[in-house]
N, C-alpha and C. Protein backbone atom coordinates (compact mmCIF):
# COMPACT_ATOMS: atom_id res chain seq x y z
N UNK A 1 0.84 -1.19 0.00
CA UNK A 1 0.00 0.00 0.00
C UNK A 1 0.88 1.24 0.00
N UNK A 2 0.64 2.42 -0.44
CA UNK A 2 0.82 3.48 -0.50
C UNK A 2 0.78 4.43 -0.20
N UNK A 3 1.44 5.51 0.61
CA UNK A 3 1.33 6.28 1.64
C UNK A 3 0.72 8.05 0.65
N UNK A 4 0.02 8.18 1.12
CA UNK A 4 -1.29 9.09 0.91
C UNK A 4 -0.43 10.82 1.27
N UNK A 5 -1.29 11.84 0.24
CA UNK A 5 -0.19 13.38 0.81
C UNK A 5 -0.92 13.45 2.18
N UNK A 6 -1.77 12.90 2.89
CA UNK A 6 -1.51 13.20 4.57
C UNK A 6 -0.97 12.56 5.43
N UNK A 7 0.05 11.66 4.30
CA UNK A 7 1.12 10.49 5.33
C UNK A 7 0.78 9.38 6.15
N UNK A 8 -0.96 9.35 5.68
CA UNK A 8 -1.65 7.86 6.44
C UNK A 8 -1.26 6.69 4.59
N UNK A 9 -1.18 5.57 5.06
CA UNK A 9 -1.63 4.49 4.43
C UNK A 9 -2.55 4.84 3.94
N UNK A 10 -2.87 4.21 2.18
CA UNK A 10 -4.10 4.48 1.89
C UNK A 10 -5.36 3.79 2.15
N UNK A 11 -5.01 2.60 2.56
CA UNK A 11 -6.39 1.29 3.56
C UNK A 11 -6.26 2.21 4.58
N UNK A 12 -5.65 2.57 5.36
CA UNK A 12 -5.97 3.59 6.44
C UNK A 12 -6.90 4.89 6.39
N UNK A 13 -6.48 5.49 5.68
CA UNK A 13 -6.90 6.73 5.43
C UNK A 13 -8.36 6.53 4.55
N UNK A 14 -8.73 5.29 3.75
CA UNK A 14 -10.08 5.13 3.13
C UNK A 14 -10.95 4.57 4.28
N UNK A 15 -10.57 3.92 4.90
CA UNK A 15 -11.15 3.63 6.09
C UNK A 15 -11.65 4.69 7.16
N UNK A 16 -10.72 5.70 7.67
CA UNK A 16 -11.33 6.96 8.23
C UNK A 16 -12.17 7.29 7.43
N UNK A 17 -12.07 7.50 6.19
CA UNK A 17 -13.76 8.77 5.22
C UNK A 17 -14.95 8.48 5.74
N UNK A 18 -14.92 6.81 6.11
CA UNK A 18 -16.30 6.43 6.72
C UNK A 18 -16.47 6.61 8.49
N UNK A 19 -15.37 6.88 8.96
CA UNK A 19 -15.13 6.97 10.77
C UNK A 19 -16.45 7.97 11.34
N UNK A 20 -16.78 8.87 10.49
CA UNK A 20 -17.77 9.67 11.13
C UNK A 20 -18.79 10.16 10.26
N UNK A 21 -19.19 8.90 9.27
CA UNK A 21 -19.72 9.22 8.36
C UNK A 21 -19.62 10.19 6.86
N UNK A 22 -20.59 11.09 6.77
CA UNK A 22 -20.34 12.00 6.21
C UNK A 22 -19.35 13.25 6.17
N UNK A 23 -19.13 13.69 7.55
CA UNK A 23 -18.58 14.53 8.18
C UNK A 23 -17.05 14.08 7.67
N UNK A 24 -16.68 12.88 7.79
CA UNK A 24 -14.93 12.35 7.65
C UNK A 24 -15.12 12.29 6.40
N UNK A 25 -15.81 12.34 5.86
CA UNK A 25 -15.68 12.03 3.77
C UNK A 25 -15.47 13.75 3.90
N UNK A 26 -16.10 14.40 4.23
CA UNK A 26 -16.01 15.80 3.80
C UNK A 26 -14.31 16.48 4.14
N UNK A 27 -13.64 15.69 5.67
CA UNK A 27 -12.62 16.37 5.49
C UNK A 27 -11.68 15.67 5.04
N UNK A 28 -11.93 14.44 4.56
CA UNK A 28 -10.77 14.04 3.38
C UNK A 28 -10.88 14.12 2.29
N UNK A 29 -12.30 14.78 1.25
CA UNK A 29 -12.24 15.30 0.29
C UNK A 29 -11.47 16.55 0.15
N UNK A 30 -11.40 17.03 1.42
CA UNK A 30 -11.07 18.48 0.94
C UNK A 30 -8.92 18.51 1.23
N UNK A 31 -8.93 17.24 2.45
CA UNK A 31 -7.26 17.47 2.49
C UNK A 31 -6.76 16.86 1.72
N UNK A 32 -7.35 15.18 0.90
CA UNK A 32 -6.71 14.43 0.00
C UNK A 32 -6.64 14.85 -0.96
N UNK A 33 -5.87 15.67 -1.81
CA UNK A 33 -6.06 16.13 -3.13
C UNK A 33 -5.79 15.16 -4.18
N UNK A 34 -4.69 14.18 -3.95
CA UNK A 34 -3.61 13.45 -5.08
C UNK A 34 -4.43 11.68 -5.01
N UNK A 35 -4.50 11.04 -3.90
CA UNK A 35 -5.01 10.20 -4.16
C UNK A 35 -6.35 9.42 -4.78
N UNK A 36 -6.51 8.79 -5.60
CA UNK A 36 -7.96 8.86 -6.46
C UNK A 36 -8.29 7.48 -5.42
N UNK A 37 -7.87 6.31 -4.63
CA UNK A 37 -8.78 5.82 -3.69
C UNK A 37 -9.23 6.50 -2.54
N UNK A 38 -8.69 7.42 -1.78
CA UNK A 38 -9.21 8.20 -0.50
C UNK A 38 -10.17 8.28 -1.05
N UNK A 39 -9.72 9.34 -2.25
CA UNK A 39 -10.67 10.48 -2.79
C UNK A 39 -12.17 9.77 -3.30
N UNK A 40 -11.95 8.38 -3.47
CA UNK A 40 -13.05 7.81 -3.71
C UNK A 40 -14.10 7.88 -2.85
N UNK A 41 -13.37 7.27 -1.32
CA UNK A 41 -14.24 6.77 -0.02
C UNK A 41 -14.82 7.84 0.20
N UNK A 42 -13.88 8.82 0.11
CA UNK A 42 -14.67 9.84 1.08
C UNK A 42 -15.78 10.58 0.37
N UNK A 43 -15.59 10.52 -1.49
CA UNK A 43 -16.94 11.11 -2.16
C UNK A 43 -17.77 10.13 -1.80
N UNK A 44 -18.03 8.56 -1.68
CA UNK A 44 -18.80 7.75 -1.68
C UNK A 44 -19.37 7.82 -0.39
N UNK A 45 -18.62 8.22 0.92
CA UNK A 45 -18.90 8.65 2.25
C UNK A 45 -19.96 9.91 2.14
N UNK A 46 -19.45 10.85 1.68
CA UNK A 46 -20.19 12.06 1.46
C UNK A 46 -21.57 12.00 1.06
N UNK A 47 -21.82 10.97 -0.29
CA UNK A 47 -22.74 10.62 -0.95
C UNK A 47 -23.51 9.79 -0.10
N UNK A 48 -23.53 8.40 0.25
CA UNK A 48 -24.26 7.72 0.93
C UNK A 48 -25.01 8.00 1.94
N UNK A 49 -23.81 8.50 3.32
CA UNK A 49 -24.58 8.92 4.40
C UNK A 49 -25.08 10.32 4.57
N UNK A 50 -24.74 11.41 3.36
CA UNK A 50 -25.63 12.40 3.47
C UNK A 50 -26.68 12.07 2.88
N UNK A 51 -27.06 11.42 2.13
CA UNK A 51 -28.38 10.62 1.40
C UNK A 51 -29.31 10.12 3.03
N UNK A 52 -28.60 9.30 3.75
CA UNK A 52 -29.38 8.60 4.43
C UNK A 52 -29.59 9.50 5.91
N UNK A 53 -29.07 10.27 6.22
CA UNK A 53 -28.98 11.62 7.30
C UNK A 53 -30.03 12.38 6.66
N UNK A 54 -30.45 12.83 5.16
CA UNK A 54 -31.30 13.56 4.85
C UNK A 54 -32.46 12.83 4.77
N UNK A 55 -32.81 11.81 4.65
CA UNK A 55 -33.57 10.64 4.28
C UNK A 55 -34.43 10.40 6.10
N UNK A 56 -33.16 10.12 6.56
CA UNK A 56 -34.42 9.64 8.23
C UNK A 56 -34.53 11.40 8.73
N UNK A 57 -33.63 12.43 8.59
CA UNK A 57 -34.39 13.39 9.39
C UNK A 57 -35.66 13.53 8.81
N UNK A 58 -36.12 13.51 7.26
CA UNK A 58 -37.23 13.91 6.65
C UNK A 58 -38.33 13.09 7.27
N UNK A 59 -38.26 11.46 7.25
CA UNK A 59 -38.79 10.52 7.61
C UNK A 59 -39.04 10.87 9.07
N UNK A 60 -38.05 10.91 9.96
CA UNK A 60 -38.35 11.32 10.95
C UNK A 60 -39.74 12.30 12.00
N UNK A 61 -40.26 13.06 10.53
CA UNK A 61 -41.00 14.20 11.13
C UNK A 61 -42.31 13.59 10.68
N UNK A 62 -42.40 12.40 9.79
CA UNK A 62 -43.85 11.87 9.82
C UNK A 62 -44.31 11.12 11.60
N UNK A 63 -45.42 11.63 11.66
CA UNK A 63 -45.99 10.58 12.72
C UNK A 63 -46.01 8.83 12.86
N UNK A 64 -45.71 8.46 13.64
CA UNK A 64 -45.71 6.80 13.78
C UNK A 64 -45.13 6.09 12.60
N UNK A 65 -45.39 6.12 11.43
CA UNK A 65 -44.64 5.28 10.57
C UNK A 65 -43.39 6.24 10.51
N UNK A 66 -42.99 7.17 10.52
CA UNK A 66 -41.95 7.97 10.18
C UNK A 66 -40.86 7.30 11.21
N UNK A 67 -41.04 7.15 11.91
CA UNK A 67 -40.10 6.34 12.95
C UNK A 67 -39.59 5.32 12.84
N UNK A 68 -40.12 4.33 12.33
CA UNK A 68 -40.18 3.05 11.64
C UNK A 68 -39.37 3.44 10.75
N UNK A 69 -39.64 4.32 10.14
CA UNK A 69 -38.42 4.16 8.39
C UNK A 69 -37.75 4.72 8.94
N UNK A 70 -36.96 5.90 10.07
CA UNK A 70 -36.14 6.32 10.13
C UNK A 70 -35.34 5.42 10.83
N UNK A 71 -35.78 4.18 11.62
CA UNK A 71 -34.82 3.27 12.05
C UNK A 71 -34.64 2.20 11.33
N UNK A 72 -34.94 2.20 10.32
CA UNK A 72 -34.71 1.08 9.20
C UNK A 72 -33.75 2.02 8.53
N UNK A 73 -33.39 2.83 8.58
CA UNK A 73 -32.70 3.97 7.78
C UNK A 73 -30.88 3.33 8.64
N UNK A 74 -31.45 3.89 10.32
CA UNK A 74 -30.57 3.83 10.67
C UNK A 74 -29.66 2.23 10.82
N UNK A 75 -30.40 1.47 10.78
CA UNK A 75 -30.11 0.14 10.64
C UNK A 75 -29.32 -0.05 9.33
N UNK A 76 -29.61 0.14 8.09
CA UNK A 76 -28.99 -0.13 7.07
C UNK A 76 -27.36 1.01 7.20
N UNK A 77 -27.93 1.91 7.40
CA UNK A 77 -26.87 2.99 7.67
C UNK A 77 -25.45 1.86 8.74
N UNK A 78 -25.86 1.63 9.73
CA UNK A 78 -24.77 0.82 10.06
C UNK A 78 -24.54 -0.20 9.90
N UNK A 79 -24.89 -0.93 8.81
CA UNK A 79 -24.82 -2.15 8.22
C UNK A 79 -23.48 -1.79 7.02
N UNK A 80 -24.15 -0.44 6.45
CA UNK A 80 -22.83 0.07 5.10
C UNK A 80 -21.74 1.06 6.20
N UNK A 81 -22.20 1.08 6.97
CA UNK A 81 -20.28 1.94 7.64
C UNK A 81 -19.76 0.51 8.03
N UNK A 82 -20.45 -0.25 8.42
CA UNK A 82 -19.40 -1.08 8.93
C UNK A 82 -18.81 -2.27 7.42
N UNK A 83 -19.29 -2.24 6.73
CA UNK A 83 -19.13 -2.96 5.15
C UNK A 83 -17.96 -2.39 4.63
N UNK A 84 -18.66 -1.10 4.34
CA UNK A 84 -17.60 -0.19 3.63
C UNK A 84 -16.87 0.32 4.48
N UNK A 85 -16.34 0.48 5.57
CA UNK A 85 -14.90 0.86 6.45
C UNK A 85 -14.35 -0.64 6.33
N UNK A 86 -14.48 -1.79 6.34
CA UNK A 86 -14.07 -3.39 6.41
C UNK A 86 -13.51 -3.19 4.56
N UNK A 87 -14.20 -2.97 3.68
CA UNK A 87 -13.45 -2.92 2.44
C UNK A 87 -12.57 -2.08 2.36
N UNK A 88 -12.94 -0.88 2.59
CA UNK A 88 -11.63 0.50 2.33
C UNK A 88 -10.60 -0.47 3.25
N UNK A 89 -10.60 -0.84 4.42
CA UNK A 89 -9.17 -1.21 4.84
C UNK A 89 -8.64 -2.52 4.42
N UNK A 90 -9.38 -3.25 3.68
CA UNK A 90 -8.68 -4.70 2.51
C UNK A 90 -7.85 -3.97 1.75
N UNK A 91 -8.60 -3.05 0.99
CA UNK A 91 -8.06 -2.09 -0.23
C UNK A 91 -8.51 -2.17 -1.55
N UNK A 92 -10.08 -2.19 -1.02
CA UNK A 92 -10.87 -2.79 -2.36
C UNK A 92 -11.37 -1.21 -2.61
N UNK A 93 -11.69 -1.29 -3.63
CA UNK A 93 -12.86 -0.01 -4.01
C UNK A 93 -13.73 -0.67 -4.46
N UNK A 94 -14.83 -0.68 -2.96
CA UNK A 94 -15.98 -1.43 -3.38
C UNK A 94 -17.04 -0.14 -3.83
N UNK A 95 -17.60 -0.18 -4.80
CA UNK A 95 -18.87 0.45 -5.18
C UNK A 95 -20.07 0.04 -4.46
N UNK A 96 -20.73 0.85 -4.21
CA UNK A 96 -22.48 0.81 -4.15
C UNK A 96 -22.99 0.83 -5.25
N UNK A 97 -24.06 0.79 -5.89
CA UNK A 97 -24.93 0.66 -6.84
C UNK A 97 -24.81 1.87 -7.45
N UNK A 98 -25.29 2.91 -6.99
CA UNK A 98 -25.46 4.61 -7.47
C UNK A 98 -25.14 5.31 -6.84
N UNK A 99 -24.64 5.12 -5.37
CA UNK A 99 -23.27 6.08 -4.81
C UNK A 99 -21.80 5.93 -5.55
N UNK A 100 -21.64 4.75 -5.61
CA UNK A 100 -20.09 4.79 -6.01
C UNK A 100 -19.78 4.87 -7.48
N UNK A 101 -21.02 4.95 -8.15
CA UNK A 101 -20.64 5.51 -9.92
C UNK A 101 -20.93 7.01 -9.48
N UNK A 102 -21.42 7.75 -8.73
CA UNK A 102 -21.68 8.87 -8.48
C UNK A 102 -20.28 9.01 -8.25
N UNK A 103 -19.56 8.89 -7.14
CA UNK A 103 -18.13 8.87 -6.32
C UNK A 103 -17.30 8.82 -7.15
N UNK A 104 -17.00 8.07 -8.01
CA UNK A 104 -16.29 7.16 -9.39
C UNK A 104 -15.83 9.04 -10.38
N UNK A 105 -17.32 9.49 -10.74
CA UNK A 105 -17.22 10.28 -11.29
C UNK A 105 -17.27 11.74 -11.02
N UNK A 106 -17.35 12.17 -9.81
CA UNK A 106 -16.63 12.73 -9.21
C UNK A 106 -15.19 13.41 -9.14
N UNK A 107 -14.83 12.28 -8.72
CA UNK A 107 -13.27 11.82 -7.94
C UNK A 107 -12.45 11.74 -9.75
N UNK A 108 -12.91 10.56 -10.83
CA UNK A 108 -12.29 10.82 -11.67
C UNK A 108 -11.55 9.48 -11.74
């Protein structure tokens, strides 16, 4: 593996984008400039769990069923941080369906 311009490993450093969700994709989009796997995780980070953060707060504000989907939200939600932080640190660039061609093209 290959050491990244913020001097982490790059299984390391793809692995943080997902550490705090969205929030860690956002600040390794913006410090990783050179690497195109960080730069992947963390657009695919950015993408996914701001999708699913916008998704249960909305859900959230329905009555009784809104609750229900927002914890099915949150359930899947930690089903893919813990997936996708376990691949970024193999050193796969695993795709999602329509986050990670989103991410893909992006990133470049």
């Amino acid at each position: 593996m290959e050491k990244t311009s913020t001097g982490l490993v790059e299984n390391v450093a793809g692995l943080l984008c997902y550490v705090l969700g969205w929030v860690s994709g956002l600040v390794f989009i913006l410090i990783e400039q050179e690497n195109k796997f960080v730069r992947f995780h963390a657009m695919q980070s950015i993408i996914v769990f701001g999708a699913l953060t916008v998704a249960s707060f909305i859900l959230g504000w329905i009555p009784f069923i809104g609750v229900f989907f927002a914890s099915l939200i949150w359930l899947l939600g930690l089903a893919l941080w813990i997936v996708l932080m376990i691949k970024a640190y193999q050193g796969t660039r695993y795709k999602l369906p329509w986050a990670g061609n989103l991410a893909e093209k992006q990133v470049g």
